[in-house]
N, C-alpha and C. Protein backbone atom coordinates (compact mmCIF):
# COMPACT_ATOMS: atom_id res chain seq x y z
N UNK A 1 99.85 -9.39 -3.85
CA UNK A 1 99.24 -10.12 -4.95
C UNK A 1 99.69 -11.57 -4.86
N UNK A 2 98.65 -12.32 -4.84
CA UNK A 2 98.96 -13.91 -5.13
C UNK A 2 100.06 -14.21 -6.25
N UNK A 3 101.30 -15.86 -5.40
CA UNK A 3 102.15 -15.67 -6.18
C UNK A 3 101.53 -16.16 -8.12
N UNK A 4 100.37 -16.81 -8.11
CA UNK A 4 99.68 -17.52 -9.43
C UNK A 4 99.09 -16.19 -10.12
N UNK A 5 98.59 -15.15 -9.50
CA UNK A 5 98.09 -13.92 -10.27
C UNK A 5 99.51 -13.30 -10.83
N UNK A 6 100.42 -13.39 -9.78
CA UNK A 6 101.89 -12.45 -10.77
C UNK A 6 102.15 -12.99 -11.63
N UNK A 7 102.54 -14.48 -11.80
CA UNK A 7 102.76 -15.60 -12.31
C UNK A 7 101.79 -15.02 -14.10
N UNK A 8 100.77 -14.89 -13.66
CA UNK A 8 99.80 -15.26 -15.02
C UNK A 8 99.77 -13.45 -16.03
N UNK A 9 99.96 -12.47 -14.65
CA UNK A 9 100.23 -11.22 -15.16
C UNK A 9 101.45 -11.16 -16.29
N UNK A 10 102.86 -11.78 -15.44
CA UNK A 10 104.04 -11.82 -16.13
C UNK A 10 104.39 -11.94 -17.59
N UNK A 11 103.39 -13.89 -17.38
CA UNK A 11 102.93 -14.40 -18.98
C UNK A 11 102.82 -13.54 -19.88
N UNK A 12 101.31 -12.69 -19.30
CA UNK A 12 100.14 -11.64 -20.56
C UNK A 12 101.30 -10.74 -21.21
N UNK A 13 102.78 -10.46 -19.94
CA UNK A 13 102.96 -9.45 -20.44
C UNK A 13 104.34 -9.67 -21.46
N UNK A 14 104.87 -10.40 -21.54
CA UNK A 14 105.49 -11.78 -22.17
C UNK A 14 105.20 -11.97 -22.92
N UNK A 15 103.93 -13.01 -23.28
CA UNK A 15 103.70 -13.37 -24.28
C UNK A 15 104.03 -12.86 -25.76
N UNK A 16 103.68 -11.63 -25.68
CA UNK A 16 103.93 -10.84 -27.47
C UNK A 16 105.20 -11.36 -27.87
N UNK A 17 106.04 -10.80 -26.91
CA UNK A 17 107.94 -11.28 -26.85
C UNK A 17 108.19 -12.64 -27.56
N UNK A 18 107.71 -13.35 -26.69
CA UNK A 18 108.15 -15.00 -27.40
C UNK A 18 107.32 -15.42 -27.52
N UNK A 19 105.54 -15.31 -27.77
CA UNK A 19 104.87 -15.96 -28.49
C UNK A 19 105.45 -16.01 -30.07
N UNK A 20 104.97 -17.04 -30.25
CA UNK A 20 105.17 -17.56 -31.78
C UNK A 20 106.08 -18.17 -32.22
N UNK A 21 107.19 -18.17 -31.74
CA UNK A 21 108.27 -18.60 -31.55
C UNK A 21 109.03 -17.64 -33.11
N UNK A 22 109.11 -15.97 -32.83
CA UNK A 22 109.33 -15.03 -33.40
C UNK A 22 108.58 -14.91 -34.26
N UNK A 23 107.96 -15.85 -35.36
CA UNK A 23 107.05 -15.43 -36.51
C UNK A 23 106.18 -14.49 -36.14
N UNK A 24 105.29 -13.74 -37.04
CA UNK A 24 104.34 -12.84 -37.27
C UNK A 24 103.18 -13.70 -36.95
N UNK A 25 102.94 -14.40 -37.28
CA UNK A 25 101.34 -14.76 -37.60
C UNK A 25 101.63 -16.24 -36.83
N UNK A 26 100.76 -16.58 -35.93
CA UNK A 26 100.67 -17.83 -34.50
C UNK A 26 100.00 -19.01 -35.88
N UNK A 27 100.82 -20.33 -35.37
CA UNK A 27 99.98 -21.63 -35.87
C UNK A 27 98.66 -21.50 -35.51
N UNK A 28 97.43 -22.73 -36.32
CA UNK A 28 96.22 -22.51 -35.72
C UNK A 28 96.46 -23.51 -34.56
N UNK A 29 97.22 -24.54 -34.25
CA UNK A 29 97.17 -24.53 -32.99
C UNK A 29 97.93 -23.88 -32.12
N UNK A 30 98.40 -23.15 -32.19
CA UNK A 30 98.94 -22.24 -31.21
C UNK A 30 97.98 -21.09 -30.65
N UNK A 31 97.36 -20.81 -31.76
CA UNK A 31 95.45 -20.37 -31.43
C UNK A 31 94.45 -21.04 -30.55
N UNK A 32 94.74 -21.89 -31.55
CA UNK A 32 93.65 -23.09 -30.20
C UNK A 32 94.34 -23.34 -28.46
N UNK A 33 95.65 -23.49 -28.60
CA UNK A 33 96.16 -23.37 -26.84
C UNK A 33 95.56 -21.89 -26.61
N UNK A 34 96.19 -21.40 -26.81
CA UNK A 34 95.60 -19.39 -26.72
C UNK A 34 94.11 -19.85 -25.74
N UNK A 35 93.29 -19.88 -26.97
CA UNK A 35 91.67 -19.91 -27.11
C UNK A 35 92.19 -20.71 -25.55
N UNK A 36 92.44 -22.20 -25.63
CA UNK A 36 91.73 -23.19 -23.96
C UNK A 36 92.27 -22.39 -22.98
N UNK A 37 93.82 -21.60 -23.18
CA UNK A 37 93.90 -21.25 -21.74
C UNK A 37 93.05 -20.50 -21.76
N UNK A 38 92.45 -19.24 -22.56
CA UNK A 38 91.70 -18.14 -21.77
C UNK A 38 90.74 -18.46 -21.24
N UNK A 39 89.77 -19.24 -21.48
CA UNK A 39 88.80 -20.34 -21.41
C UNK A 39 88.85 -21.10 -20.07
N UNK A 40 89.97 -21.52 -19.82
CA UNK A 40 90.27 -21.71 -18.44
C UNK A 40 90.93 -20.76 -17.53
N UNK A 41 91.22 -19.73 -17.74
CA UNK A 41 91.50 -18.25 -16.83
C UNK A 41 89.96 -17.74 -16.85
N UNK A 42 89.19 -18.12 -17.71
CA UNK A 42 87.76 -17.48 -17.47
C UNK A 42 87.07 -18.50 -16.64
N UNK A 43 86.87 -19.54 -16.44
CA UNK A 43 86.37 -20.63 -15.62
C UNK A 43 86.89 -20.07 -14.43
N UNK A 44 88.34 -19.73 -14.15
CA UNK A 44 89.01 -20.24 -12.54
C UNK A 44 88.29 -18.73 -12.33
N UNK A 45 88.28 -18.04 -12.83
CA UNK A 45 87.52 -16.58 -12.79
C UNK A 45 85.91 -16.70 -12.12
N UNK A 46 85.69 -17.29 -13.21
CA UNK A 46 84.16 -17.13 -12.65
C UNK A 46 83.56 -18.19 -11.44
N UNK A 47 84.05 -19.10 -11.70
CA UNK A 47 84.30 -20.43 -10.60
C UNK A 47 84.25 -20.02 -9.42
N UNK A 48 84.94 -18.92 -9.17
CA UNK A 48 85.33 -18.11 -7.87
C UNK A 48 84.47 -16.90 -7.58
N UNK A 49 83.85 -16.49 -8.48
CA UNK A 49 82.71 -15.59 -8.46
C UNK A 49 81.99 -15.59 -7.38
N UNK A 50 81.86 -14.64 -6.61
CA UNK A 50 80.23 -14.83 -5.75
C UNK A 50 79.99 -13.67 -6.05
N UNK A 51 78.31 -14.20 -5.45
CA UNK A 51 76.62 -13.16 -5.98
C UNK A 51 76.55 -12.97 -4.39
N UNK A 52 76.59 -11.88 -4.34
CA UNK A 52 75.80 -11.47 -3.13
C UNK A 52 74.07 -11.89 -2.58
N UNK A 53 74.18 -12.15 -1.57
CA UNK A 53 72.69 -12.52 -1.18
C UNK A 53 71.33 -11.89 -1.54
N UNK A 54 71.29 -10.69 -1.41
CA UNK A 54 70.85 -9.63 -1.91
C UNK A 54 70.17 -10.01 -3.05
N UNK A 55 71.40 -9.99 -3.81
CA UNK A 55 70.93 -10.40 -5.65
C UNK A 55 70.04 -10.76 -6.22
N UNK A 56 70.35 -12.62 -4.85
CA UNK A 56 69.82 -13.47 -5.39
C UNK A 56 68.57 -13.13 -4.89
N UNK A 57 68.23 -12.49 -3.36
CA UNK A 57 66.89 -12.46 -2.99
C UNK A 57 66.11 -12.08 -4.25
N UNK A 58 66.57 -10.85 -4.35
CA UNK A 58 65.65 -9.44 -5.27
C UNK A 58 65.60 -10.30 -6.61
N UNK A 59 66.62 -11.71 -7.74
CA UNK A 59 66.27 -12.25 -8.06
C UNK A 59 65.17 -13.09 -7.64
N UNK A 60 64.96 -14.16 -6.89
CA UNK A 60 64.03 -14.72 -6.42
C UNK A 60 62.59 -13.81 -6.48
N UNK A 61 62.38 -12.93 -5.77
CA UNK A 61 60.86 -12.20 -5.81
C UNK A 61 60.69 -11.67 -6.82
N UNK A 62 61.72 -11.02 -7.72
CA UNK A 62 61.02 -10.91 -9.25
C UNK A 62 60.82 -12.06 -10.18
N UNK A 63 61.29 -12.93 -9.87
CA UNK A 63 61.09 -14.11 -10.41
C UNK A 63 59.50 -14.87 -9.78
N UNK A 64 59.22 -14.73 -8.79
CA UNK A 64 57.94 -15.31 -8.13
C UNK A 64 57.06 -14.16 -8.78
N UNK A 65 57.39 -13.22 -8.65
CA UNK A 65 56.33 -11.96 -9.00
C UNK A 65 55.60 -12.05 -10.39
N UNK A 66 57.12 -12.31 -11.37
CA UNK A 66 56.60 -12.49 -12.78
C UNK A 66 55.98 -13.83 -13.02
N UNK A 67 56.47 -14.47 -12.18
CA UNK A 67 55.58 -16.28 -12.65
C UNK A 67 54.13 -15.59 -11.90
N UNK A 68 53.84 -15.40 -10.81
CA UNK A 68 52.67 -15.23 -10.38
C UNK A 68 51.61 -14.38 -11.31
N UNK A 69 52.59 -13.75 -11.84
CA UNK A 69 51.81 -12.40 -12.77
C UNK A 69 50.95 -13.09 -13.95
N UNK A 70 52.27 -13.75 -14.78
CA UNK A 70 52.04 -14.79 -15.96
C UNK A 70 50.85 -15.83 -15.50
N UNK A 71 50.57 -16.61 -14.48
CA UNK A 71 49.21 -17.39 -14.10
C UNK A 71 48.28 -16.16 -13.99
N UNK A 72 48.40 -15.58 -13.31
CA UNK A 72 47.01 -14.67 -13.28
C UNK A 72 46.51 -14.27 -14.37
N UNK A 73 47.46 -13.43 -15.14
CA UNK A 73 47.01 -13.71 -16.71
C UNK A 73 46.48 -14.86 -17.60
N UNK A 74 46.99 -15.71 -17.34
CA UNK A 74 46.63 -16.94 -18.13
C UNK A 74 45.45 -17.10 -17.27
N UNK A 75 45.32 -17.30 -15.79
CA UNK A 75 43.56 -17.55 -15.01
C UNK A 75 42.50 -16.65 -15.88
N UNK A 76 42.80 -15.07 -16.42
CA UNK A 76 41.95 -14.43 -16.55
C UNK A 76 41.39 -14.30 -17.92
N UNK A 77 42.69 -14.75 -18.92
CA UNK A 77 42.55 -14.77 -20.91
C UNK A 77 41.30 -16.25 -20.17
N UNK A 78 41.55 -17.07 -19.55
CA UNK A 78 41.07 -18.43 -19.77
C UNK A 78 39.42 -18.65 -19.27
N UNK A 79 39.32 -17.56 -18.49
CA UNK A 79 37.90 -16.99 -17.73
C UNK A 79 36.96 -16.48 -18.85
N UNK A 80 37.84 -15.46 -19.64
CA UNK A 80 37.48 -14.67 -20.34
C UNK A 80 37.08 -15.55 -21.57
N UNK A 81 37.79 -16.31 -22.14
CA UNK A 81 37.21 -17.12 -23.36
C UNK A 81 36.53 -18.00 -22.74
N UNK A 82 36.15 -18.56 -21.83
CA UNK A 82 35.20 -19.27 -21.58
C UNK A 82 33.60 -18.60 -21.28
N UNK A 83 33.96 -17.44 -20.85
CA UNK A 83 32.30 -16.48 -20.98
C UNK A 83 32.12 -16.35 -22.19
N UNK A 84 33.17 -16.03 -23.59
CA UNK A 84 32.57 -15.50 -24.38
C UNK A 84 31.90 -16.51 -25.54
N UNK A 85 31.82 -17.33 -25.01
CA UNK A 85 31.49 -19.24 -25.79
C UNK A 85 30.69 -19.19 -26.29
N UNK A 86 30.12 -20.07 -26.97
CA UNK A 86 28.63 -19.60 -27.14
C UNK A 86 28.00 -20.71 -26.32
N UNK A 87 28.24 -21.41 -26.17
CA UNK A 87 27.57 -22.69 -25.21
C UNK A 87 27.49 -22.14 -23.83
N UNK A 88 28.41 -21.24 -23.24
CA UNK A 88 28.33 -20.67 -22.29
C UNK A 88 26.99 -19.19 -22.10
N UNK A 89 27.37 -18.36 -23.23
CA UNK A 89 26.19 -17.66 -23.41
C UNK A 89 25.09 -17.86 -23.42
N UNK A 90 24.55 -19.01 -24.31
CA UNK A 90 23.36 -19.79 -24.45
C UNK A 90 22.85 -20.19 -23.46
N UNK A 91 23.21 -20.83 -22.12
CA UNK A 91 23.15 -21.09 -20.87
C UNK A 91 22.90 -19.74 -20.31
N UNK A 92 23.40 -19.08 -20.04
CA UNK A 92 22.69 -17.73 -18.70
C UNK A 92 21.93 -16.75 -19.75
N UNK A 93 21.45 -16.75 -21.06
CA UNK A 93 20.66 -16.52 -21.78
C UNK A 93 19.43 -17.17 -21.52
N UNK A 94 19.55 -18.58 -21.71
CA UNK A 94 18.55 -19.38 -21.51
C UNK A 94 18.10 -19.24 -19.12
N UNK A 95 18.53 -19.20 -18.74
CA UNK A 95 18.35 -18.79 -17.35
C UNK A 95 17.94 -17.45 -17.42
N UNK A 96 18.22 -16.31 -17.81
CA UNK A 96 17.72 -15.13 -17.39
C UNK A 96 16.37 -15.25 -18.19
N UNK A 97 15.97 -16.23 -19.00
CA UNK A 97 14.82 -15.77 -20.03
C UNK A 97 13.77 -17.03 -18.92
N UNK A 98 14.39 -17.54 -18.09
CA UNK A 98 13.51 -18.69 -17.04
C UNK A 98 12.73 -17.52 -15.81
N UNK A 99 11.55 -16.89 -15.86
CA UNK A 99 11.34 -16.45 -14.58
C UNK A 99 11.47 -17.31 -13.46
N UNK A 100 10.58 -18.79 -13.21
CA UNK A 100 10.90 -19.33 -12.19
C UNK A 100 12.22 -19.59 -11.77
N UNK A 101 13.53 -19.68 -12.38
CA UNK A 101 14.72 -19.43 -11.74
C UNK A 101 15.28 -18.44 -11.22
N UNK A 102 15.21 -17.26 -11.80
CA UNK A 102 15.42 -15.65 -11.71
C UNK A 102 14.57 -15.77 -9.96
N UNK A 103 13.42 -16.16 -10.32
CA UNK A 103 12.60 -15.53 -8.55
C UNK A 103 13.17 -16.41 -7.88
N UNK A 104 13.54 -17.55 -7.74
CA UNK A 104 14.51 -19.06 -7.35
C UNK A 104 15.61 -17.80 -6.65
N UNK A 105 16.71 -17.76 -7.50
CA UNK A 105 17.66 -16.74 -7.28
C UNK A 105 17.54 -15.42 -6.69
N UNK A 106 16.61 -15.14 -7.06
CA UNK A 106 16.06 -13.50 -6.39
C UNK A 106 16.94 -12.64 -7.00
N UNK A 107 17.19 -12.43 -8.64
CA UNK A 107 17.53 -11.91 -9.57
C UNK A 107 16.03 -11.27 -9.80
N UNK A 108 16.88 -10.02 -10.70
CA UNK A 108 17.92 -9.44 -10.98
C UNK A 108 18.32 -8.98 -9.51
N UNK A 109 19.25 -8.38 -9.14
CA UNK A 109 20.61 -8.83 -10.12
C UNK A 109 21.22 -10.38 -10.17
N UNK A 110 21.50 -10.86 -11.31
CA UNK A 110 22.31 -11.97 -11.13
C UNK A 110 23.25 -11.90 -12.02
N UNK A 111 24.52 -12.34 -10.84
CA UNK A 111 25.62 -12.47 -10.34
C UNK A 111 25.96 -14.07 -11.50
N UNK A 112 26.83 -13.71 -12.78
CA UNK A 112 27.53 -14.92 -12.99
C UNK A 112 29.06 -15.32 -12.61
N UNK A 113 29.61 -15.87 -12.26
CA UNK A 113 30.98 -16.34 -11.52
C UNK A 113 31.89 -16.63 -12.12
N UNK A 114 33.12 -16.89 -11.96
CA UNK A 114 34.05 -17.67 -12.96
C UNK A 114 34.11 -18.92 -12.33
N UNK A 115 34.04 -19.91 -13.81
CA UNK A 115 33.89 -21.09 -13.40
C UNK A 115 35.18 -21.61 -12.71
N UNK A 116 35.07 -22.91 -12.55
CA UNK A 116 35.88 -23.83 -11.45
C UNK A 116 36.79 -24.29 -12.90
N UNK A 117 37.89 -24.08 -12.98
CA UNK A 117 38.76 -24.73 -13.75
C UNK A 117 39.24 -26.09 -13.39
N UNK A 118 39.57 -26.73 -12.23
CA UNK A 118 39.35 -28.16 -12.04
C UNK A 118 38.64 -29.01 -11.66
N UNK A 119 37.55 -28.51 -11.96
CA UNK A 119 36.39 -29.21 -11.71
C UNK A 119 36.28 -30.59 -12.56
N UNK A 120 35.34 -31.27 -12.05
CA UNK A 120 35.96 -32.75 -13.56
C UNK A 120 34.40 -32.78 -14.47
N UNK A 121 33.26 -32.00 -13.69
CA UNK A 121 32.62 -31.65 -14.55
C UNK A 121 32.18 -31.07 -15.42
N UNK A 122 33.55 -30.07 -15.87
CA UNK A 122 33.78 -29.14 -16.81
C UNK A 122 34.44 -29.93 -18.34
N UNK A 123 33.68 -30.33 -19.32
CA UNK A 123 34.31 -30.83 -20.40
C UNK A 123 33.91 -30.21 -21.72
N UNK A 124 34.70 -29.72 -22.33
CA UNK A 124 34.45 -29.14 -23.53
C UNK A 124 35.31 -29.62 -24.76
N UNK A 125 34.99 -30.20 -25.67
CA UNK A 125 35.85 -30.41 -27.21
C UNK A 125 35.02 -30.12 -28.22
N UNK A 126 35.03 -30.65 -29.65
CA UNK A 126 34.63 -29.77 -30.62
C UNK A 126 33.47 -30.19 -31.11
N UNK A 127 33.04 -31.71 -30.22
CA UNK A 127 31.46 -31.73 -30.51
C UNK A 127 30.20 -31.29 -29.65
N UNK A 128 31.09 -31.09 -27.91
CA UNK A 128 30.25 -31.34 -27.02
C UNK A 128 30.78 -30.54 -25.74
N UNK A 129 30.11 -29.60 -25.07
CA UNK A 129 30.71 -28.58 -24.12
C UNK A 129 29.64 -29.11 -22.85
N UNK A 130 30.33 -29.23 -21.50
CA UNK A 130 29.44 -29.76 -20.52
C UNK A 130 30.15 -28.90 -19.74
N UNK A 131 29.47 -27.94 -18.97
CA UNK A 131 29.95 -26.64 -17.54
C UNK A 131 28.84 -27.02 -16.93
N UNK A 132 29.68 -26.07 -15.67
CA UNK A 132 28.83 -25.91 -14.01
C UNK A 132 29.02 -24.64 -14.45
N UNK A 133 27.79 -23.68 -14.26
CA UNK A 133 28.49 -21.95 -13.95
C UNK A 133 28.15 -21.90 -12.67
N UNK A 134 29.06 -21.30 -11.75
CA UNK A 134 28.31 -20.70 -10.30
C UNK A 134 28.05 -19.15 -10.61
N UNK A 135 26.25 -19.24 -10.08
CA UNK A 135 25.38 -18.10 -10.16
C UNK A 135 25.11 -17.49 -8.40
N UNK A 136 24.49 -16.60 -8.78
CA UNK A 136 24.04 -16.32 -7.30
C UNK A 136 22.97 -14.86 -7.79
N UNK A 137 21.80 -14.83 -6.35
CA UNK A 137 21.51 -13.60 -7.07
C UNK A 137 21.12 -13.23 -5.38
N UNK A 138 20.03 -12.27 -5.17
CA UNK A 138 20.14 -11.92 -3.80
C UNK A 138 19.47 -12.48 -2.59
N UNK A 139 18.86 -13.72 -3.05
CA UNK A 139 18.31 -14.71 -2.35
C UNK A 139 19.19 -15.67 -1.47
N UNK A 140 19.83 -16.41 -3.15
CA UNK A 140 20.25 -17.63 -2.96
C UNK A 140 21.64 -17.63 -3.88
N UNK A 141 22.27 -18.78 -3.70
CA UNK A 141 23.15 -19.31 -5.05
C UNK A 141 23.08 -20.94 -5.24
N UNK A 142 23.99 -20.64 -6.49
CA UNK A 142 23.95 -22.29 -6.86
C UNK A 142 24.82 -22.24 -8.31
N UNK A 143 24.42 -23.53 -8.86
CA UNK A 143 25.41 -24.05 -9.77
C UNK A 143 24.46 -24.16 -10.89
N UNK A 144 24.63 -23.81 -12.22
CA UNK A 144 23.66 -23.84 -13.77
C UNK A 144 24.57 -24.89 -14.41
N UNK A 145 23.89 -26.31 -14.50
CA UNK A 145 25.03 -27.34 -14.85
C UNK A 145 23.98 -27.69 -16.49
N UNK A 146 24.83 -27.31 -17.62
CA UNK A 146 24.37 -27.00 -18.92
C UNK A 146 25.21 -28.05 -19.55
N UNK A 147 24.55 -28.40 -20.92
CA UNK A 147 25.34 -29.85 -21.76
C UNK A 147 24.79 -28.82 -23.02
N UNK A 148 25.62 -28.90 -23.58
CA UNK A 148 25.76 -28.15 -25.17
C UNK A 148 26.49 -29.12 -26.69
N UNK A 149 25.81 -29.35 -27.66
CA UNK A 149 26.39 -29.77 -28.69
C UNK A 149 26.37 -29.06 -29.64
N UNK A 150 27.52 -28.87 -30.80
CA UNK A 150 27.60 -28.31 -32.12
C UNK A 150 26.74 -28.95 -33.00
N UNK A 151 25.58 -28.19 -34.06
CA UNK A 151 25.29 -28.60 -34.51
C UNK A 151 26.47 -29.01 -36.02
N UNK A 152 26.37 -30.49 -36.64
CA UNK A 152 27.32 -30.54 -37.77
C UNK A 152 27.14 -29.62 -38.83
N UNK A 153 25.66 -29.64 -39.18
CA UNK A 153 26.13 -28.46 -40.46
C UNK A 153 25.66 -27.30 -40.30
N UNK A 154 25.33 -26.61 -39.27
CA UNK A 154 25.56 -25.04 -39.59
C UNK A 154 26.96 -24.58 -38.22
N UNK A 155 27.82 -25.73 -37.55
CA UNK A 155 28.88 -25.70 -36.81
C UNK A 155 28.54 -24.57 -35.75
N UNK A 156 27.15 -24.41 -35.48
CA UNK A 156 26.93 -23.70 -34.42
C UNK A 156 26.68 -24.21 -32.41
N UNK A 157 26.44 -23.87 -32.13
CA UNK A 157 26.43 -24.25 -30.58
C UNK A 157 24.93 -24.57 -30.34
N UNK A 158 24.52 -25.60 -29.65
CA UNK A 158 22.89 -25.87 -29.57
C UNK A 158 22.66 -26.59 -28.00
N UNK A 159 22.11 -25.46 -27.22
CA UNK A 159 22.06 -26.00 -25.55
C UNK A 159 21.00 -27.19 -25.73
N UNK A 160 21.45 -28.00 -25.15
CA UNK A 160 20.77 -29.65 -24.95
C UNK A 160 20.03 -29.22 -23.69
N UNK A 161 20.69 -28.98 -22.17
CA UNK A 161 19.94 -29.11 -21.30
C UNK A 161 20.63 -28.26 -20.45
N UNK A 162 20.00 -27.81 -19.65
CA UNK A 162 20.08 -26.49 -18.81
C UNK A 162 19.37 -26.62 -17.28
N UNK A 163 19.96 -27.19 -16.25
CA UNK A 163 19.34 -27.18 -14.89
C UNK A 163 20.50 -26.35 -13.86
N UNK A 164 19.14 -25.48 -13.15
CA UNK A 164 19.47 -24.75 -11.80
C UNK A 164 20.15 -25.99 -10.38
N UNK A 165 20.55 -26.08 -10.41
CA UNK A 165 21.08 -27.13 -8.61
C UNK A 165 21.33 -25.82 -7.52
N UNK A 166 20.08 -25.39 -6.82
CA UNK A 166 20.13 -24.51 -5.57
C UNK A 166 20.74 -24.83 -4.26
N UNK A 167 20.93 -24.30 -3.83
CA UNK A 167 21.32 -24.78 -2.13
C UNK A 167 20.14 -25.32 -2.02
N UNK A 168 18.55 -24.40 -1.69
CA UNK A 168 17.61 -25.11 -1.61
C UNK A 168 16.74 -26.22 -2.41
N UNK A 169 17.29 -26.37 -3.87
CA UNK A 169 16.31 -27.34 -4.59
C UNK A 169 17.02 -27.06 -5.84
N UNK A 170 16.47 -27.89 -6.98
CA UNK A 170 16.71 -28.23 -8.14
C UNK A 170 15.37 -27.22 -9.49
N UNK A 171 15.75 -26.22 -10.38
CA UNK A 171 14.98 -25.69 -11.03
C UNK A 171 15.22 -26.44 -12.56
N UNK A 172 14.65 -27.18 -13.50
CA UNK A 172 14.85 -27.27 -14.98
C UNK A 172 14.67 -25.92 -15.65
N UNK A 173 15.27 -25.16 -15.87
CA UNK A 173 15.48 -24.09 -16.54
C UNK A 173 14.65 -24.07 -18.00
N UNK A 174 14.86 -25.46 -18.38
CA UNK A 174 14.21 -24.83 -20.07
C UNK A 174 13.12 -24.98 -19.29
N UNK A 175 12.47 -26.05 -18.61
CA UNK A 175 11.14 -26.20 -18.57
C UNK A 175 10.13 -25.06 -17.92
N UNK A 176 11.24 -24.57 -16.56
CA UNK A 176 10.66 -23.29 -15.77
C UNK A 176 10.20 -24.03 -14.74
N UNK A 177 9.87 -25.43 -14.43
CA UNK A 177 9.02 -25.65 -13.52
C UNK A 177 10.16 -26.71 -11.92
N UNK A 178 9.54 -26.31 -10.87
CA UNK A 178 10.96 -26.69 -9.89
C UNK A 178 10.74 -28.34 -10.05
């Protein structure tokens, strides 16, 4: 045994003996020395501590695992309230009710996507919602780039304008005509 571990054993075992200097009951600073040394027998303690590699790996990948987990969740709550919009609805409502886009697309079936979250043409606040949706159906695909405003007094959602952008060409959706 190290001669500083006998050394500090000796003390612990000591101390009762001539702590206090015989009284019953320790000054409060004689408490407070107490309290810093242990405080510093717990530092030189842990100071000296090692974590096995291991540990830390199997820390590390549950740690990547759960952050990775936590974004995917947050990608999918954020997918999910953005389909259920109404400015968003109103848009592939207003497209599936367009035949000339539907035959454009070669829908049914059509395929709506999750949008592009950094896109810079994605803007939505509480007067005015502007998306790209990417569509596709078994033809073709493309992008339904929709502008939506709240109306003020019934605070509902009201699609302004609604155009198809194809690989091959451009459809106006409300209008129907390419």
């Amino acid at each position: 045994m190290p001669p500083e571990k006998q050394r500090e054993k000796t003390e612990e075992v000591n101390r009762p003996a001539r702590a206090h200097g015989g009284r019953c009951k320790p000054s409060q600073e004689e408490e407070e020395e107490e309290e810093e040394e242990a405080q510093a027998r717990a530092f030189r303690w842990s100071s000296t501590m090692r974590v096995p590699i291991h540990h830390l790996q199997r820390l590390t990948i549950f740690t990547t695992i759960l952050t990775g987990g936590g974004v995917g969740t947050m990608y999918y709550l954020m997918q999910k309230n953005f389909a259920g919009c109404d400015y968003h609805r109103l848009a592939v409502r207003q497209l599936e009710a367009c035949p000339v886009a539907m035959e454009s697309l070669g829908a049914p079936p059509l395929r709506v996507h999750n949008i592009h979250l950094t896109d810079r043409y994605n803007r939505v606040d509480h007067q005015a919602a502007q998306i790209k949706i990417p569509v596709t159906g078994s033809k073709t695909g493309g992008y339904l780039y929709t502008c939506s405003i709240r109306e003020p007094q019934t605070n509902n959602w009201r699609l302004k304008q609604a155009e198809l952008h194809l690989r091959e060409g451009d459809v106006d959706v409300e209008q129907g005509a390419p």
